[in-house]
N, C-alpha and C. Protein backbone atom coordinates (compact mmCIF):
# COMPACT_ATOMS: atom_id res chain seq x y z
N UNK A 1 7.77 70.49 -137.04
CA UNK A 1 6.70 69.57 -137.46
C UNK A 1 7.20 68.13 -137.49
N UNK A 2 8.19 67.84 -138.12
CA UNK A 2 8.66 66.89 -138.25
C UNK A 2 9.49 66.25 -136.94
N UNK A 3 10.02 67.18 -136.05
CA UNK A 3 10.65 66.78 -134.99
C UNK A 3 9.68 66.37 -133.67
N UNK A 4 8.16 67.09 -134.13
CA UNK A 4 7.21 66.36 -132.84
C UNK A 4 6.34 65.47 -133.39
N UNK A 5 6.14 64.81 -134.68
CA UNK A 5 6.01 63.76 -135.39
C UNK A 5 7.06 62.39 -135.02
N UNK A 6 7.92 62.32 -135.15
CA UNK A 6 9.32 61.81 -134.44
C UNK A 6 9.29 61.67 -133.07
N UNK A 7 9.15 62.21 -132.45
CA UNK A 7 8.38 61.90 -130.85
C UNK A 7 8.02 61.37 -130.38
N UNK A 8 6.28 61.64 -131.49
CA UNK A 8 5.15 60.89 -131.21
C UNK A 8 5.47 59.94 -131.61
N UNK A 9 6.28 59.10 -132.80
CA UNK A 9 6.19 57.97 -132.91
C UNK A 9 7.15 57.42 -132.13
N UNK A 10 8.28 57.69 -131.57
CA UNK A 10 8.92 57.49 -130.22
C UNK A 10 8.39 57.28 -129.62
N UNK A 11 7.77 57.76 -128.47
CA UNK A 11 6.54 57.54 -127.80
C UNK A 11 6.10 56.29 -127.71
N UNK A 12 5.44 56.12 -129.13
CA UNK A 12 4.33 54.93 -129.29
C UNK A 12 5.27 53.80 -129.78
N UNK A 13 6.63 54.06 -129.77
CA UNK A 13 7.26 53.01 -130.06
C UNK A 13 8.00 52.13 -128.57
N UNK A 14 7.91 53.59 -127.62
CA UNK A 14 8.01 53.30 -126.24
C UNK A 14 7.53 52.18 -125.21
N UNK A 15 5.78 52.46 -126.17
CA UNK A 15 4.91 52.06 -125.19
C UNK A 15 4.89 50.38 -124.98
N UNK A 16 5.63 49.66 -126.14
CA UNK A 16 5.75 48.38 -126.46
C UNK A 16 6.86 48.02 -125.71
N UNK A 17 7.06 46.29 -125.92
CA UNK A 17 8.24 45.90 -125.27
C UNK A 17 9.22 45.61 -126.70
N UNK A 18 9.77 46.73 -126.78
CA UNK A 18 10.58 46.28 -128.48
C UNK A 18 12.06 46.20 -128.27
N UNK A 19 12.48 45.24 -129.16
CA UNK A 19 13.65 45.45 -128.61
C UNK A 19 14.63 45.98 -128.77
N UNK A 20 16.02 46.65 -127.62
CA UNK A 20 16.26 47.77 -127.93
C UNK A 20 16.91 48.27 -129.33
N UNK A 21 17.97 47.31 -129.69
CA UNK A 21 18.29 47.72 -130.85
C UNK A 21 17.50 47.75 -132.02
N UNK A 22 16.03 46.88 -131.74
CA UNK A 22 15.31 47.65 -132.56
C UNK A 22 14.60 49.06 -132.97
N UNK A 23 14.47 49.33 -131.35
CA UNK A 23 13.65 50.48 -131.38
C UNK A 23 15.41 51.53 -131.75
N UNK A 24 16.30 51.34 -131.42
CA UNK A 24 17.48 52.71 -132.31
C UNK A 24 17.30 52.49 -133.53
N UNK A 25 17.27 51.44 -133.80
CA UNK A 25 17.20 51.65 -135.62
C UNK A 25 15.97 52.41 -136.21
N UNK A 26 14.79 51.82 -135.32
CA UNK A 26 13.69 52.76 -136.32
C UNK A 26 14.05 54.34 -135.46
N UNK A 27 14.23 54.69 -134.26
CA UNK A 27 14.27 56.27 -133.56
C UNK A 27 15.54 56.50 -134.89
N UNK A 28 16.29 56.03 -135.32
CA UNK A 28 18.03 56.64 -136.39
C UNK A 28 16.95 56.64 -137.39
N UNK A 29 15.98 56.19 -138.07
CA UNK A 29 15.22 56.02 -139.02
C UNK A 29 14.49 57.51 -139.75
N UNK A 30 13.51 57.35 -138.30
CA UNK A 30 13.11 58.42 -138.37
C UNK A 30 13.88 59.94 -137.52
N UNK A 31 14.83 59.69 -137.22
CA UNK A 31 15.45 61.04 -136.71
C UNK A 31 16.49 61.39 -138.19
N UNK A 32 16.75 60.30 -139.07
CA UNK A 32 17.67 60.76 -140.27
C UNK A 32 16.69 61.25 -141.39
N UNK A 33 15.08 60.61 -141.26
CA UNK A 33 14.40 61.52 -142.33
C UNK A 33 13.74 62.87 -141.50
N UNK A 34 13.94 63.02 -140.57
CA UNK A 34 13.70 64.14 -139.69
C UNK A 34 14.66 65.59 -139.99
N UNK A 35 16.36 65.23 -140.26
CA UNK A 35 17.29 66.16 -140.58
C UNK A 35 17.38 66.79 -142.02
N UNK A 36 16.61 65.75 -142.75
CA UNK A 36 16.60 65.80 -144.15
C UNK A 36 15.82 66.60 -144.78
C-alpha cells in the first residue's frame, strides 16, 4: 500500500521539472516513511 502510494507520488513528482536533488530528498522522504 504504501510502496504504490510512493510511486504514485514519484511519478507525479516526475512529471515536473524539479530539481534533481530535490526530487531524492523528497523520493528518501517518502521511501524512509515507506520502510517504517
Amino acid at each position: 500500500m504504501a510502496m504504490t502510494m510512493a510511486k504514485s507520488i514519484t511519478m507525479t513528482i516526475a512529471k515536473f521539472n524539479v530539481n534533481s536533488n530535490e526530487k531524492k530528498t523528497i523520493t528518501s522522504l517518502i521511501y524512509s516513511n515507506a520502510s517504517s
